[in-house]
PDB file of N, CA and C in Angstrom:
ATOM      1  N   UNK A   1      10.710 -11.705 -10.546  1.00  0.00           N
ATOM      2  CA  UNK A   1      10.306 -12.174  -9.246  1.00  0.00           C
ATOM      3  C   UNK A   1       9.383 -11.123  -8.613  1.00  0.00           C
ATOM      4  N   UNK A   2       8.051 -11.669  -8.039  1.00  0.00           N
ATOM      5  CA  UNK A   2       7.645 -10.614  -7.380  1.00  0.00           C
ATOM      6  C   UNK A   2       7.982 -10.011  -6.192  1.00  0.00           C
ATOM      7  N   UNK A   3       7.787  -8.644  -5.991  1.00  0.00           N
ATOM      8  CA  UNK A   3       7.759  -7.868  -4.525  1.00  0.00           C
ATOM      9  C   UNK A   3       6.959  -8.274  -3.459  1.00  0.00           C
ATOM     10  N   UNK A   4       7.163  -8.523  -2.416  1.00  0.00           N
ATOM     11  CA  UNK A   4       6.482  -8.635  -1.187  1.00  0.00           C
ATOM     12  C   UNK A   4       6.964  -8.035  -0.040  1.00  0.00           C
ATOM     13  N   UNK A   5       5.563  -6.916   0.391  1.00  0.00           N
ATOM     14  CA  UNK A   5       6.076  -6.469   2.054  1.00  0.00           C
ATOM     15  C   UNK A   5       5.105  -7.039   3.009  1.00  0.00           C
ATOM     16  N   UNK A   6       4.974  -7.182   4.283  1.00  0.00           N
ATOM     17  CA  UNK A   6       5.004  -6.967   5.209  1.00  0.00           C
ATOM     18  C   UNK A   6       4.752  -5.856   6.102  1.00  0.00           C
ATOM     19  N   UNK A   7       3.498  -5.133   6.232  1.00  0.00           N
ATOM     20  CA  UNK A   7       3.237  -4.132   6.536  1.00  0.00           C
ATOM     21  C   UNK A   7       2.248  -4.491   8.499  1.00  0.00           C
ATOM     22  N   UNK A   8       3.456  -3.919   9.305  1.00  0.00           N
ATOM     23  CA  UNK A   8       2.896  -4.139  10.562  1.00  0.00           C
ATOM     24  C   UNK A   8       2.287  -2.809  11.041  1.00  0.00           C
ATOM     25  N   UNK A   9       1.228  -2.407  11.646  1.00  0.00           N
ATOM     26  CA  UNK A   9       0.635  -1.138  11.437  1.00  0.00           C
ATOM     27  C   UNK A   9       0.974  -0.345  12.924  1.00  0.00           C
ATOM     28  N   UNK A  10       0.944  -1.263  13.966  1.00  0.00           N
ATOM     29  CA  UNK A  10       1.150  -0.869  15.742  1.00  0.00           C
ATOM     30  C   UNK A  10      -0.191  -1.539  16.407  1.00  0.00           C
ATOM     31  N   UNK A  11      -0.420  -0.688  16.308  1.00  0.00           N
ATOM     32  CA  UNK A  11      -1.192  -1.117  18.107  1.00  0.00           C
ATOM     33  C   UNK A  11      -2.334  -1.726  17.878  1.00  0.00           C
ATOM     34  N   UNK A  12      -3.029  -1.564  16.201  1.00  0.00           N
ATOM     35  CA  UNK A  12      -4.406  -2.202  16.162  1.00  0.00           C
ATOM     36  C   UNK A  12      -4.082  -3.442  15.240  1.00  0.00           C
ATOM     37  N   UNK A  13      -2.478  -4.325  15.411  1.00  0.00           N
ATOM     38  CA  UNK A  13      -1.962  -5.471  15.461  1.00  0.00           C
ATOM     39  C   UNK A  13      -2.997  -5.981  13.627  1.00  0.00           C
ATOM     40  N   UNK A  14      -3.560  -4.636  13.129  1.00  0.00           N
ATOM     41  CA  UNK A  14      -4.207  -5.314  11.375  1.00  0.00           C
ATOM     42  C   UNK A  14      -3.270  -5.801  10.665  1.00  0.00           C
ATOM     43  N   UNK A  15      -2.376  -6.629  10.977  1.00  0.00           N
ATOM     44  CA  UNK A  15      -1.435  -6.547   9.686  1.00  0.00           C
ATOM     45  C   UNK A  15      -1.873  -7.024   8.210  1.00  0.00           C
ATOM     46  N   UNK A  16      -0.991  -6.745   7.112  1.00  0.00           N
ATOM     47  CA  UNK A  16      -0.985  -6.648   5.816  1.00  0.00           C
ATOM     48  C   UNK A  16       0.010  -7.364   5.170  1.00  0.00           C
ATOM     49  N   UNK A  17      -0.242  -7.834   4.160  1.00  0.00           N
ATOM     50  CA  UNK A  17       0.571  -8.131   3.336  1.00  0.00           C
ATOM     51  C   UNK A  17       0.207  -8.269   2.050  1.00  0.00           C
ATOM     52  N   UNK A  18       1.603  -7.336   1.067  1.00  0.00           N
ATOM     53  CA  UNK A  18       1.038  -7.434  -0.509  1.00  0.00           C
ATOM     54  C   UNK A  18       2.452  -8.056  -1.011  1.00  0.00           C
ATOM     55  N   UNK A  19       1.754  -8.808  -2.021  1.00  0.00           N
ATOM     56  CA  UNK A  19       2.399  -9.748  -3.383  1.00  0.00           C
ATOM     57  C   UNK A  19       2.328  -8.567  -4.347  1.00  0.00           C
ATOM     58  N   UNK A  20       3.503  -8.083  -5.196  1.00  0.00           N
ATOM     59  CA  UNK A  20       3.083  -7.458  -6.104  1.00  0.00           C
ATOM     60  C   UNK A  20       3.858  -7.918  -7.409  1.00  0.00           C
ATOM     61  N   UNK A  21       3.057  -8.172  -8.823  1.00  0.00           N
ATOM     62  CA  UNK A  21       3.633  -8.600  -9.924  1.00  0.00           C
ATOM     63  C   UNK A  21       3.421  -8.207 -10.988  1.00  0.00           C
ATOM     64  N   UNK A  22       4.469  -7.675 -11.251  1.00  0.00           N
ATOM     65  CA  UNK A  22       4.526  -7.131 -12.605  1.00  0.00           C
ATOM     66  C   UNK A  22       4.138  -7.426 -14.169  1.00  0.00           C
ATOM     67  N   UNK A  23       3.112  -6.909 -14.850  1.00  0.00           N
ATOM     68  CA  UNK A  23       2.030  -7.893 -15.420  1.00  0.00           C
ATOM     69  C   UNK A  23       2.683  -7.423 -17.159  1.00  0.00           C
ATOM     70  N   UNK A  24       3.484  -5.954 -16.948  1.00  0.00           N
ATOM     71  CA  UNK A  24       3.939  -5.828 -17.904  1.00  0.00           C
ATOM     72  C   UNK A  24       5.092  -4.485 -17.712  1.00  0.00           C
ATOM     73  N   UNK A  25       5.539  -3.823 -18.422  1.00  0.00           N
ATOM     74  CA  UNK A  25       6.316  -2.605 -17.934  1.00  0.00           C
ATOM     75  C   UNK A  25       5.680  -1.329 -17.108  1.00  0.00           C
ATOM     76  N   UNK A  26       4.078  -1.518 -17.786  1.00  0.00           N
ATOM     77  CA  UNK A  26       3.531  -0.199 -17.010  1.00  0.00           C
ATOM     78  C   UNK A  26       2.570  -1.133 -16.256  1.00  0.00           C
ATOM     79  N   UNK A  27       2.080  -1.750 -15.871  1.00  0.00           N
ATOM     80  CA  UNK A  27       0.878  -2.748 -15.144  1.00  0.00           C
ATOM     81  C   UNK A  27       1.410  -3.287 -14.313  1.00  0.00           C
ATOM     82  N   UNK A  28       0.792  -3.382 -13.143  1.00  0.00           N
ATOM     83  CA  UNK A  28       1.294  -3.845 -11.478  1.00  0.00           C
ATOM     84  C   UNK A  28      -0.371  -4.822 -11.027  1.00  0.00           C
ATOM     85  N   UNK A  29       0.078  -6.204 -10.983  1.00  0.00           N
ATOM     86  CA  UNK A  29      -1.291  -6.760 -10.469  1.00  0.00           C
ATOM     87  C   UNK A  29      -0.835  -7.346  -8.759  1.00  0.00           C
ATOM     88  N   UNK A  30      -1.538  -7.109  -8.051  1.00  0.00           N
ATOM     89  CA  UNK A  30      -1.177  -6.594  -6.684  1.00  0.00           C
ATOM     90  C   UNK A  30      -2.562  -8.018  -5.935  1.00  0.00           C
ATOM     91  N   UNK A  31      -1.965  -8.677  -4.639  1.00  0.00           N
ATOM     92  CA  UNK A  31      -2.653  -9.753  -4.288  1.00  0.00           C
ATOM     93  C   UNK A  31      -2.284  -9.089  -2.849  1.00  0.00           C
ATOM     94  N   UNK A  32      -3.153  -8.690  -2.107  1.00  0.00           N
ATOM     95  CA  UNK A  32      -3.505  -7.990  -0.795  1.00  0.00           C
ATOM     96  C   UNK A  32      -4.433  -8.814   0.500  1.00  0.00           C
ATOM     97  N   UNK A  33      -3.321  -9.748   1.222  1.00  0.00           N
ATOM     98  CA  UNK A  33      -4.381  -9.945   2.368  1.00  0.00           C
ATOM     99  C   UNK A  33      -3.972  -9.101   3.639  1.00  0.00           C
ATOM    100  N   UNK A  34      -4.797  -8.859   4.195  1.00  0.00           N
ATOM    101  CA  UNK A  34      -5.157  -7.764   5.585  1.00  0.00           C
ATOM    102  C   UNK A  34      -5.740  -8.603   6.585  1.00  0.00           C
ATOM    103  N   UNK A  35      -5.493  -8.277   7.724  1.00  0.00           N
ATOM    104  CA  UNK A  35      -6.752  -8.592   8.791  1.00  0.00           C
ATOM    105  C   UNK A  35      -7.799  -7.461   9.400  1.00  0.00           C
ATOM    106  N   UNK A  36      -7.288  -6.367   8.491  1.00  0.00           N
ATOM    107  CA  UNK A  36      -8.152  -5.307   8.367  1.00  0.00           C
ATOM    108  C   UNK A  36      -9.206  -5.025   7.207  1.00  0.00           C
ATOM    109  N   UNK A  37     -10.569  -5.092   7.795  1.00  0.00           N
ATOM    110  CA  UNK A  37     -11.854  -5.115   7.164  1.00  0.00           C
ATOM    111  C   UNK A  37     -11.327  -3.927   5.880  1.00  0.00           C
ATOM    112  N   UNK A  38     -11.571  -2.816   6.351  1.00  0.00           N
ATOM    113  CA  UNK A  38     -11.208  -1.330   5.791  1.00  0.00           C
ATOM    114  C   UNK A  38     -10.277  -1.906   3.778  1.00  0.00           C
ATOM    115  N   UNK A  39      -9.485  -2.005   4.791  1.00  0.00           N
ATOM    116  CA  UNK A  39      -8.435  -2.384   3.405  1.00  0.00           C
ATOM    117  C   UNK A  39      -8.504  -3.625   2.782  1.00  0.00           C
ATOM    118  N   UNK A  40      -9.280  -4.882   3.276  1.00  0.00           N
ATOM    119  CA  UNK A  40      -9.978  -5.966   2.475  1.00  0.00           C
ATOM    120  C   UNK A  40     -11.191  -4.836   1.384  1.00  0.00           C
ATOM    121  N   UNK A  41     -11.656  -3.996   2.096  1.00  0.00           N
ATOM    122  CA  UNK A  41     -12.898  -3.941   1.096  1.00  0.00           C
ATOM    123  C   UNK A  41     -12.407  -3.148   0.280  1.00  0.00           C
ATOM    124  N   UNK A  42     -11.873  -2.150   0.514  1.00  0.00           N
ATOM    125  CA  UNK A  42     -10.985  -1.358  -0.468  1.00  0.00           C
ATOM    126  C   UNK A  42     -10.191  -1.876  -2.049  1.00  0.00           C
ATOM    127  N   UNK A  43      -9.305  -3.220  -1.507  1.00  0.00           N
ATOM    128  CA  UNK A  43      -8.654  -3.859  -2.420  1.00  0.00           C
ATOM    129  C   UNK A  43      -9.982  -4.360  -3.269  1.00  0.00           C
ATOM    130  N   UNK A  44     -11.567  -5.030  -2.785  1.00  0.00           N
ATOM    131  CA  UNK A  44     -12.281  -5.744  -3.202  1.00  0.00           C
ATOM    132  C   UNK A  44     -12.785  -4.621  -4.121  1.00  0.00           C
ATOM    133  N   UNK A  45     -13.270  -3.695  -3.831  1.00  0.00           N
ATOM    134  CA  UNK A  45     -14.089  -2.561  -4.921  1.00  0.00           C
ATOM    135  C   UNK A  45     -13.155  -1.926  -5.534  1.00  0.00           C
ATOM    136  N   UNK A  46     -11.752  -1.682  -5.489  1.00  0.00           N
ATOM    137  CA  UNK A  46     -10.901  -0.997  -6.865  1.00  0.00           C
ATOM    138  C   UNK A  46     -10.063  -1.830  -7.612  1.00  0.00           C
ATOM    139  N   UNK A  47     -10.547  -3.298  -6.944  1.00  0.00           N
ATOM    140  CA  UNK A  47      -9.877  -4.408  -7.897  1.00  0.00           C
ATOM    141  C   UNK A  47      -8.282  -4.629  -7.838  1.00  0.00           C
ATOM    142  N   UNK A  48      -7.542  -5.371  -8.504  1.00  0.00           N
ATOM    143  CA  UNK A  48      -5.947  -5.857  -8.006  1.00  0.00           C
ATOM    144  C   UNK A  48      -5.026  -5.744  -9.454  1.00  0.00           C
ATOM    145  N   UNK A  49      -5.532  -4.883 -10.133  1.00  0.00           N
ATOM    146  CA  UNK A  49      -4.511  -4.244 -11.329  1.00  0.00           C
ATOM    147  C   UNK A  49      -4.767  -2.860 -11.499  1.00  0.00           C
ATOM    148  N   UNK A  50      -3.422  -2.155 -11.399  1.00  0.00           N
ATOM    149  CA  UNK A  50      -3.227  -0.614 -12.065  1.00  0.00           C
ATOM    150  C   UNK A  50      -2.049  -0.475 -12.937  1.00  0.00           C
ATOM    151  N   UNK A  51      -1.866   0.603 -13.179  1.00  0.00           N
ATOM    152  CA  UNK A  51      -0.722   1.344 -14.020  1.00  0.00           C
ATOM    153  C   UNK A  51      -0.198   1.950 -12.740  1.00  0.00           C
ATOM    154  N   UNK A  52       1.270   1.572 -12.728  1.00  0.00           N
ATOM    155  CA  UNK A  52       1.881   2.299 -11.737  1.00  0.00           C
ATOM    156  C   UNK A  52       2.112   3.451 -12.043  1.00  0.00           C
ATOM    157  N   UNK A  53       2.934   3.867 -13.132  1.00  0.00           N
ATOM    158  CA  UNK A  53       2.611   5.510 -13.274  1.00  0.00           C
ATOM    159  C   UNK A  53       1.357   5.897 -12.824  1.00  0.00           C
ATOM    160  N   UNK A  54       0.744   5.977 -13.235  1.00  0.00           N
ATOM    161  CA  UNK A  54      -0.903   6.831 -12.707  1.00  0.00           C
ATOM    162  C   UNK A  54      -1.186   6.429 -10.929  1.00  0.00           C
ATOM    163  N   UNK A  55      -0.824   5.317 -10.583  1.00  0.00           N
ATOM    164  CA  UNK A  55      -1.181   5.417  -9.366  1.00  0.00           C
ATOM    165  C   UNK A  55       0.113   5.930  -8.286  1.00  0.00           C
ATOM    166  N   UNK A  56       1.112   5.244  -8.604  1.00  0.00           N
ATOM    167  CA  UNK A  56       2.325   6.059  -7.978  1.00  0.00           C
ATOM    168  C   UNK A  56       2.817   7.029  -8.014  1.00  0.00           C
ATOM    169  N   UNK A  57       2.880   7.500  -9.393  1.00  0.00           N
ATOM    170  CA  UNK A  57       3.516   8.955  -9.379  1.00  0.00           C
ATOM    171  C   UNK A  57       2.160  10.318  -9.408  1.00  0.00           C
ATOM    172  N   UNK A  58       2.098   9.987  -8.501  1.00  0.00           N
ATOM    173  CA  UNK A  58       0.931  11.688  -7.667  1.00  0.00           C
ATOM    174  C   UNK A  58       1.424  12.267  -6.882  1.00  0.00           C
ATOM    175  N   UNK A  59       0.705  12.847  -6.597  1.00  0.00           N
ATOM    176  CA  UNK A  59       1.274  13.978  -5.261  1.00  0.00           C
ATOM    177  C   UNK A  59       0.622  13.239  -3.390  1.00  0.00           C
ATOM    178  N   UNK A  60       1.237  13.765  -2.525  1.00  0.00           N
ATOM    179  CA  UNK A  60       0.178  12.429  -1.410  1.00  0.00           C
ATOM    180  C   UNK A  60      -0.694  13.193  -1.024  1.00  0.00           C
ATOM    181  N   UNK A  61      -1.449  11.419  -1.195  1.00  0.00           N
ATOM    182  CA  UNK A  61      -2.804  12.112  -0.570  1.00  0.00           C
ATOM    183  C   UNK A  61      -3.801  12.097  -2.187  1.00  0.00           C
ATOM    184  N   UNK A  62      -2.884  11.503  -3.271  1.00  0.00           N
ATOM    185  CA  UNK A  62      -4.421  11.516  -4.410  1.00  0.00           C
ATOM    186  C   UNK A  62      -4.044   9.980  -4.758  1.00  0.00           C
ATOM    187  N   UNK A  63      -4.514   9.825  -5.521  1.00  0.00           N
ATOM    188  CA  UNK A  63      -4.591   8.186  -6.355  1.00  0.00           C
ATOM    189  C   UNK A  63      -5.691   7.360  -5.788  1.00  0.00           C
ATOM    190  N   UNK A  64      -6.058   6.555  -6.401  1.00  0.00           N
ATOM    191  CA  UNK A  64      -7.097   5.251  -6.200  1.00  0.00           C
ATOM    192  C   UNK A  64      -7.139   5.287  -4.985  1.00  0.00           C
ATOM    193  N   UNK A  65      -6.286   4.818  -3.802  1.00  0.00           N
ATOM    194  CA  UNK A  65      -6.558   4.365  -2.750  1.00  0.00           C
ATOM    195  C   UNK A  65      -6.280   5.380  -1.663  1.00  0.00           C
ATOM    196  N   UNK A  66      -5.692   6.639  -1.451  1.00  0.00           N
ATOM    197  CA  UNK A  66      -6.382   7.900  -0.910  1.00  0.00           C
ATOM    198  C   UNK A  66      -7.635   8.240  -1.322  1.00  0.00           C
ATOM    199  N   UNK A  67      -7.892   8.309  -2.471  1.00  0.00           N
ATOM    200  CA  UNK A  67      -9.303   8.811  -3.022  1.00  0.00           C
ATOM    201  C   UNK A  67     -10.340   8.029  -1.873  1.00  0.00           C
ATOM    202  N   UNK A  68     -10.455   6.575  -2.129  1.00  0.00           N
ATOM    203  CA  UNK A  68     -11.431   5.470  -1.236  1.00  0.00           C
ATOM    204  C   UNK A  68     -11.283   5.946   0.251  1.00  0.00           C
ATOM    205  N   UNK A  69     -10.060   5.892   0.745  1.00  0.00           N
ATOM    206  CA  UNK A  69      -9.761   6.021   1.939  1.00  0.00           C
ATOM    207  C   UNK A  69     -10.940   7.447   2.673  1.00  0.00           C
ATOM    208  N   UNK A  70     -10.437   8.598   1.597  1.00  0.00           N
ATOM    209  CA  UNK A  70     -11.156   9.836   2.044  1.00  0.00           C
ATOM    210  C   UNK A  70     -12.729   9.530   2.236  1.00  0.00           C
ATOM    211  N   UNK A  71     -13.047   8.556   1.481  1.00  0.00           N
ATOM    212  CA  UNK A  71     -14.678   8.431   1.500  1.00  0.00           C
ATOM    213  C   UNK A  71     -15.284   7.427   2.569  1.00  0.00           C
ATOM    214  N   UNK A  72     -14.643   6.280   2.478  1.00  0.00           N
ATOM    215  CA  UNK A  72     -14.978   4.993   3.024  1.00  0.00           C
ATOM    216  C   UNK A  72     -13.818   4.496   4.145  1.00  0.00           C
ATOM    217  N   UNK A  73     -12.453   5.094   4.465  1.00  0.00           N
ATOM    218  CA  UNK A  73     -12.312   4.489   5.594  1.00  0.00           C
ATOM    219  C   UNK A  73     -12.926   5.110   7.612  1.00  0.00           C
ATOM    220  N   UNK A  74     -12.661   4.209   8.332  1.00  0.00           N
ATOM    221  CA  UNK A  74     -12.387   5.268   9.184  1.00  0.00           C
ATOM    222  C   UNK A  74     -11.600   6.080   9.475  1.00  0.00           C
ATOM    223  N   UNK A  75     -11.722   7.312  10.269  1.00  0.00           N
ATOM    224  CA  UNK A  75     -10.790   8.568  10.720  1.00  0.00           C
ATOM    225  C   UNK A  75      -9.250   7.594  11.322  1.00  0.00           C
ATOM    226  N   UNK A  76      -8.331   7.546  10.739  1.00  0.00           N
ATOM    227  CA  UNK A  76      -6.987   7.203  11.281  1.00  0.00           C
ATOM    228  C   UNK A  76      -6.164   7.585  10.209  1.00  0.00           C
ATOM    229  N   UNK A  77      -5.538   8.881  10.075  1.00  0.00           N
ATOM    230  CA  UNK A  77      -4.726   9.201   9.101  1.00  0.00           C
ATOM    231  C   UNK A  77      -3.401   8.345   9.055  1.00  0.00           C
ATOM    232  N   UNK A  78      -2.922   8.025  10.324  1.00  0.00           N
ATOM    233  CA  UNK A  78      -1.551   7.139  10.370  1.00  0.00           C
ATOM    234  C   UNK A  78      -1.128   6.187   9.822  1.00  0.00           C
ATOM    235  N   UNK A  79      -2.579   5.602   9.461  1.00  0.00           N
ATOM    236  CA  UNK A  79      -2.314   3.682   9.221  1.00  0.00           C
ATOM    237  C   UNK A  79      -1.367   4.068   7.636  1.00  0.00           C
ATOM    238  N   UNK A  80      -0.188   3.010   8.346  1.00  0.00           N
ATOM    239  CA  UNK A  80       0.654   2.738   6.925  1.00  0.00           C
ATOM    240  C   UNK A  80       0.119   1.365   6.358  1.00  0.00           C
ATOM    241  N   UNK A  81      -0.928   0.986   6.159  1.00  0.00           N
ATOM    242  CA  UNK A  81      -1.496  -0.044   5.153  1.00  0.00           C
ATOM    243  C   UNK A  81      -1.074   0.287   3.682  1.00  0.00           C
ATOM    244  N   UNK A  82      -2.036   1.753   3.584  1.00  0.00           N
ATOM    245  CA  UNK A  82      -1.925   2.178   2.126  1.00  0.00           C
ATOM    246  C   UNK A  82      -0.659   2.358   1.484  1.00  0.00           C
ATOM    247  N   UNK A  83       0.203   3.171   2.018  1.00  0.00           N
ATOM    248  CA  UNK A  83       1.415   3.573   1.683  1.00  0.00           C
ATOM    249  C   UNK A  83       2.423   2.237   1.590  1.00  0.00           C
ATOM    250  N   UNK A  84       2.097   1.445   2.418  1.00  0.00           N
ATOM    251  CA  UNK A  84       2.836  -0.168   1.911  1.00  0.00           C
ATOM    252  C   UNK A  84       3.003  -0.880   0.770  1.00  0.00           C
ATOM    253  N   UNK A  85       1.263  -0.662   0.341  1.00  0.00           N
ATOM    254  CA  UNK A  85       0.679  -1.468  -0.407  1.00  0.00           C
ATOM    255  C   UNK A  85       1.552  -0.324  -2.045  1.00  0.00           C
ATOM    256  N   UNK A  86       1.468   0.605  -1.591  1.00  0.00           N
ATOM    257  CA  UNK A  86       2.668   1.455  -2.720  1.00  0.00           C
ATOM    258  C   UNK A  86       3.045   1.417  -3.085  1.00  0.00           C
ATOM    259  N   UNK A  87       4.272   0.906  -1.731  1.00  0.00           N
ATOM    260  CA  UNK A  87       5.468   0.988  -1.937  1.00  0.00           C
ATOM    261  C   UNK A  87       5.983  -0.332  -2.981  1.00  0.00           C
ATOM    262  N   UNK A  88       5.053  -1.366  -2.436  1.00  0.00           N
ATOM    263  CA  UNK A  88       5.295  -2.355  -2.931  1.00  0.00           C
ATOM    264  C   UNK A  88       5.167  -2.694  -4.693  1.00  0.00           C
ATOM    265  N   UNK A  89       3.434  -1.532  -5.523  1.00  0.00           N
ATOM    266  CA  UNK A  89       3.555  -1.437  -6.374  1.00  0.00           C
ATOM    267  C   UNK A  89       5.203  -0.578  -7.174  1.00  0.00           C
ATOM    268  N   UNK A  90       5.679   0.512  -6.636  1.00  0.00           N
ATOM    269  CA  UNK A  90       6.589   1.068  -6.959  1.00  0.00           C
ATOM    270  C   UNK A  90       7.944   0.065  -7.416  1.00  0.00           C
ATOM    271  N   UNK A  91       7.875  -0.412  -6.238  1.00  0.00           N
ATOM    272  CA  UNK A  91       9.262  -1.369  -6.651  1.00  0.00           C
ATOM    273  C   UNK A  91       9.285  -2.747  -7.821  1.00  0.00           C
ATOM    274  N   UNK A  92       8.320  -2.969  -7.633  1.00  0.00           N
ATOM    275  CA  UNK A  92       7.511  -3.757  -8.696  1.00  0.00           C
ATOM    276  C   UNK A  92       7.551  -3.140 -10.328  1.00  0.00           C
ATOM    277  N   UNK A  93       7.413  -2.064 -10.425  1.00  0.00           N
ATOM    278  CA  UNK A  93       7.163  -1.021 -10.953  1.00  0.00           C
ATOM    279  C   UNK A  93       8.413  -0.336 -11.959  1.00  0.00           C
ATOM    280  N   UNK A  94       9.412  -0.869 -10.809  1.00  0.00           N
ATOM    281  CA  UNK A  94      10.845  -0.079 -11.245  1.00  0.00           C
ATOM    282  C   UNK A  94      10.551   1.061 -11.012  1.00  0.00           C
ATOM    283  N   UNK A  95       9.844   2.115  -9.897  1.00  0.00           N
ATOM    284  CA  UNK A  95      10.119   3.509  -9.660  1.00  0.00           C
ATOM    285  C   UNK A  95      10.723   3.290  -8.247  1.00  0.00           C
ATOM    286  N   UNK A  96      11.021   2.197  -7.897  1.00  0.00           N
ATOM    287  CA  UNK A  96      11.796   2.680  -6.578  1.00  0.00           C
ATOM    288  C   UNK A  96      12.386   1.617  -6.494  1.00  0.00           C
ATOM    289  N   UNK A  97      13.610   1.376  -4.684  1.00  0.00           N
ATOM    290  CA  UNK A  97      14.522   0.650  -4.846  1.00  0.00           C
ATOM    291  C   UNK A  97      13.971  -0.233  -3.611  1.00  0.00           C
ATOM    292  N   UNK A  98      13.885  -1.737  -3.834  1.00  0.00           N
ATOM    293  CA  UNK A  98      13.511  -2.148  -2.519  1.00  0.00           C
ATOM    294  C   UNK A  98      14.403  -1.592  -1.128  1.00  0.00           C
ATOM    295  N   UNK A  99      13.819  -1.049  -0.233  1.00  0.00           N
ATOM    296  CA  UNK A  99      14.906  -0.592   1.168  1.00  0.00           C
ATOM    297  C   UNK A  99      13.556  -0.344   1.896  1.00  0.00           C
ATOM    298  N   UNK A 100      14.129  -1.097   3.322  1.00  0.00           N
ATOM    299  CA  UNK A 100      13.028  -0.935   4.042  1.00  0.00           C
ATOM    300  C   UNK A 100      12.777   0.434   4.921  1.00  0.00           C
ATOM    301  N   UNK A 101      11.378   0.730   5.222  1.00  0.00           N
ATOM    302  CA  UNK A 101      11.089   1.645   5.824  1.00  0.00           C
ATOM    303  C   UNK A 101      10.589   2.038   7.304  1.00  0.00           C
ATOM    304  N   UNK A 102      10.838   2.700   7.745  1.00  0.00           N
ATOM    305  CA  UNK A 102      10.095   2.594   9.152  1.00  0.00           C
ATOM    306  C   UNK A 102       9.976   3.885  10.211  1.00  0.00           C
ATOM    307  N   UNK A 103       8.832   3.404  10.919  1.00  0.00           N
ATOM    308  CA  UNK A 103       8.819   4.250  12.098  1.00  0.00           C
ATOM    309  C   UNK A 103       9.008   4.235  13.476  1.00  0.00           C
ATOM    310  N   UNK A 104       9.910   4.501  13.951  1.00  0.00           N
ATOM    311  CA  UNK A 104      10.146   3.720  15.699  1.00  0.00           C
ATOM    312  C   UNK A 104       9.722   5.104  16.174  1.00  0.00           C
ATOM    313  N   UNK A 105       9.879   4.395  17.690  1.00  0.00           N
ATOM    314  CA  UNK A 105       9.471   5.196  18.714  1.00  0.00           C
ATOM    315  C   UNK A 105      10.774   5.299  19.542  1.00  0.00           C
ATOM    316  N   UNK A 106      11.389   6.572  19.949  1.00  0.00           N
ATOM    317  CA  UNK A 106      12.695   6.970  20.808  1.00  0.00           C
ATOM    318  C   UNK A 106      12.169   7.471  21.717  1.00  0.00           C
ATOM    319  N   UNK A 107      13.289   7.189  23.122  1.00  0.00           N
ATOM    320  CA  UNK A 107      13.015   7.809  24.055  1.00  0.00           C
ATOM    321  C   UNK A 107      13.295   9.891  23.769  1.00  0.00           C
ATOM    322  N   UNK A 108      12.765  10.428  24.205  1.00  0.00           N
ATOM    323  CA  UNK A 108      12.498  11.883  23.861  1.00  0.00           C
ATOM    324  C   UNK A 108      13.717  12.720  24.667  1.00  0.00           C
ATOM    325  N   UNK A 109      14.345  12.005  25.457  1.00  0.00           N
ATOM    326  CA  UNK A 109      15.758  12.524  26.166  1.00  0.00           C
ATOM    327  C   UNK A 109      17.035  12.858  25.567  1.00  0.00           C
TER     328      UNK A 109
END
């Protein structure tokens, strides 16, 4: 069965969503719609199949879609688009366990 998240970003309301399916033990083919330009074109020029080893297991901040990001997105280090779109290969992947993730905002008191 494939993986699917749901990636809500905050305040610039782009949301995301990736299908991810497992094409073989090491191959992840990944179906990405956005309402964000940035990460439509991204998915469009590095295409919708990798090896999850090679793209998941790096250090952060390298693989396919940091690499693009550093060149071609705009300045917003925060956006969890990319790291979604990851997570989602990972679990797909069998390197991780589906559990959801998140970031809230607390009062500071």
């Amino acid at each position: 069965m494939p993986t699917k998240v749901v990636i809500e970003p905050g305040i610039c309301k782009l949301g995301t969503s990736v299908v991810a399916t497992a094409i073989d033990e090491d191959t992840v083919q990944i179906v990405v719609k956005s309402a964000c330009d940035s990460i439509n074109n991204m998915i469009e020029e590095l295409g919708d199949t990798y090896d999850t080893f090679e793209t998941c297991l790096v250090k952060p901040g390298q693989g396919p879609f940091y690499e693009y990001a550093q060149q071609k997105f705009p300045v917003h280090v925060s956006c969890p688009a990319i790291n979604g779109i990851l997570k989602a290969m990972e679990v797909e992947g069998k390197l991780a366990l589906p559990l959801d993730a998140s970031i809230r905002f607390v009062n500071a008191d």
